[in-house]
Protein backbone atom coordinates (compact mmCIF):
# COMPACT_ATOMS: atom_id res chain seq x y z
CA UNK A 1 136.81 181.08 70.59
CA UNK A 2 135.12 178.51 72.83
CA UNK A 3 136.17 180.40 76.25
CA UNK A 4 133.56 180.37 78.92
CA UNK A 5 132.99 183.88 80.66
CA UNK A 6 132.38 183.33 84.35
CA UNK A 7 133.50 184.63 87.65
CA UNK A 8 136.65 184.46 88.32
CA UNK A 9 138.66 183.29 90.17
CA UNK A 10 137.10 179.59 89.81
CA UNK A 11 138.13 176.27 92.23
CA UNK A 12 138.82 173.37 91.19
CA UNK A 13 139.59 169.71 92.80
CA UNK A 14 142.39 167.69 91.51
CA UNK A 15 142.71 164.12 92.42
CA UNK A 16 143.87 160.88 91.70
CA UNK A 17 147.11 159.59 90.23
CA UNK A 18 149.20 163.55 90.16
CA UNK A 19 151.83 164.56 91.97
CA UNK A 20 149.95 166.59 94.06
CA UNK A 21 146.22 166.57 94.56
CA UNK A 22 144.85 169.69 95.84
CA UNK A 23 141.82 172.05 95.14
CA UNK A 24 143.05 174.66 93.09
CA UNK A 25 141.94 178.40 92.34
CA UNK A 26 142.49 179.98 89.03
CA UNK A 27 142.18 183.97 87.73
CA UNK A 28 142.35 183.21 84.04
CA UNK A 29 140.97 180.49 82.00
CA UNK A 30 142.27 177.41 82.01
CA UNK A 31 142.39 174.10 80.36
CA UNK A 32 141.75 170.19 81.70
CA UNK A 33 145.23 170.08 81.09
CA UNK A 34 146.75 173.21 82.07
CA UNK A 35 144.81 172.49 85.50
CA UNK A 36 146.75 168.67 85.82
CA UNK A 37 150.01 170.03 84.83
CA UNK A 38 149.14 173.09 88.09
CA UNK A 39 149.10 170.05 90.57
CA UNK A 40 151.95 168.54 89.52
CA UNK A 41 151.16 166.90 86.32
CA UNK A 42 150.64 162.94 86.16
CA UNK A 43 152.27 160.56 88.11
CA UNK A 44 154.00 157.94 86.00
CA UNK A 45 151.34 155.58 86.68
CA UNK A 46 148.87 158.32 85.84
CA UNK A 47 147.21 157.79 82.34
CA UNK A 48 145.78 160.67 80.51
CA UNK A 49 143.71 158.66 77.99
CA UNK A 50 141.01 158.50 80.66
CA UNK A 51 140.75 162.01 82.79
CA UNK A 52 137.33 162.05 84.45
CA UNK A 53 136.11 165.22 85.08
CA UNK A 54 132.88 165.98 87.06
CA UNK A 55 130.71 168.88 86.66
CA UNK A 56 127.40 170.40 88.47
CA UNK A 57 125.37 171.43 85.53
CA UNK A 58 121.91 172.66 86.94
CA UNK A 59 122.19 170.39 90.29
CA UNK A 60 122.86 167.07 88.46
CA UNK A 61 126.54 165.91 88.48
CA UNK A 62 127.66 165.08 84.80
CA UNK A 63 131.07 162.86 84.72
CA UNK A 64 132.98 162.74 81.06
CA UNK A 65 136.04 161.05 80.30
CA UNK A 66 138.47 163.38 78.26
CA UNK A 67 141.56 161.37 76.42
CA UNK A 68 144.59 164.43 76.79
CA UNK A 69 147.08 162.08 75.13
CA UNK A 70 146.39 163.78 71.43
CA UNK A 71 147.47 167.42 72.84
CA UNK A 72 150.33 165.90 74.89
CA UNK A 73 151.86 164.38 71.33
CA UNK A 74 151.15 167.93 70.18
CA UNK A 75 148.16 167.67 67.53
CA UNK A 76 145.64 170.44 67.40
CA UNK A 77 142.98 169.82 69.81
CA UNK A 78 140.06 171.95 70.74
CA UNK A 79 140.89 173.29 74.59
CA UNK A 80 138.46 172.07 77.15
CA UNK A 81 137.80 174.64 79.93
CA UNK A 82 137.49 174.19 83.80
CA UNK A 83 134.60 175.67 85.42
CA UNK A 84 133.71 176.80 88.94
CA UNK A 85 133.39 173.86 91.13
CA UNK A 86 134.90 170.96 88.83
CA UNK A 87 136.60 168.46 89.97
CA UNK A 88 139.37 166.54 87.78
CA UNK A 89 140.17 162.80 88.47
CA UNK A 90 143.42 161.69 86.63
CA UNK A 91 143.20 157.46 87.07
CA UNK A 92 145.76 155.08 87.64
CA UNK A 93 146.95 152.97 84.43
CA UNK A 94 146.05 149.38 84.88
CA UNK A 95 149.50 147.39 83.53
């Protein structure tokens, strides 16, 4: 099924363009997206095509860019997980 086991509950920091940034704790799994939508979801100048989220895999930081816009026009998608110690940075559209 794709869902990581680890110990729960796991923090996470959410920043950038939502309505309201904050480190957040979670006692279930939980997606990129369900974690964004938690703090508020998106501004409107927020864009979802380009979610950066960082992650401390065996003491180097790894940074990925996830594109949420295919879920949020509702076609399947494979759920991405948070893990302990993430942090989630939701950029500002440049108009």
């Amino acid at each position: 099924t794709g869902v990581q086991t680890c110990a729960l509950p796991i923090s996470v920091t959410i920043s950038g363009a939502v309505a309201k940034p904050d480190r957040l704790s979670f006692d279930r799994p939980t997606t990129v997206l369900q974690a964004i939508m938690q703090a508020g979801g998106a501004t409107p100048f927020g864009n979802l095509k380009a979610v950066r989220l960082i992650r401390t895999v065996k003491g180097t930081e790894q940074s990925e860019v996830l594109d949420l816009t295919p879920t949020l026009r509702g076609e399947a998608t494979k759920p991405f997980y948070v893990r302990d110690g993430d942090v989630i940075f939701v950029p500002q559209s440049l108009f």
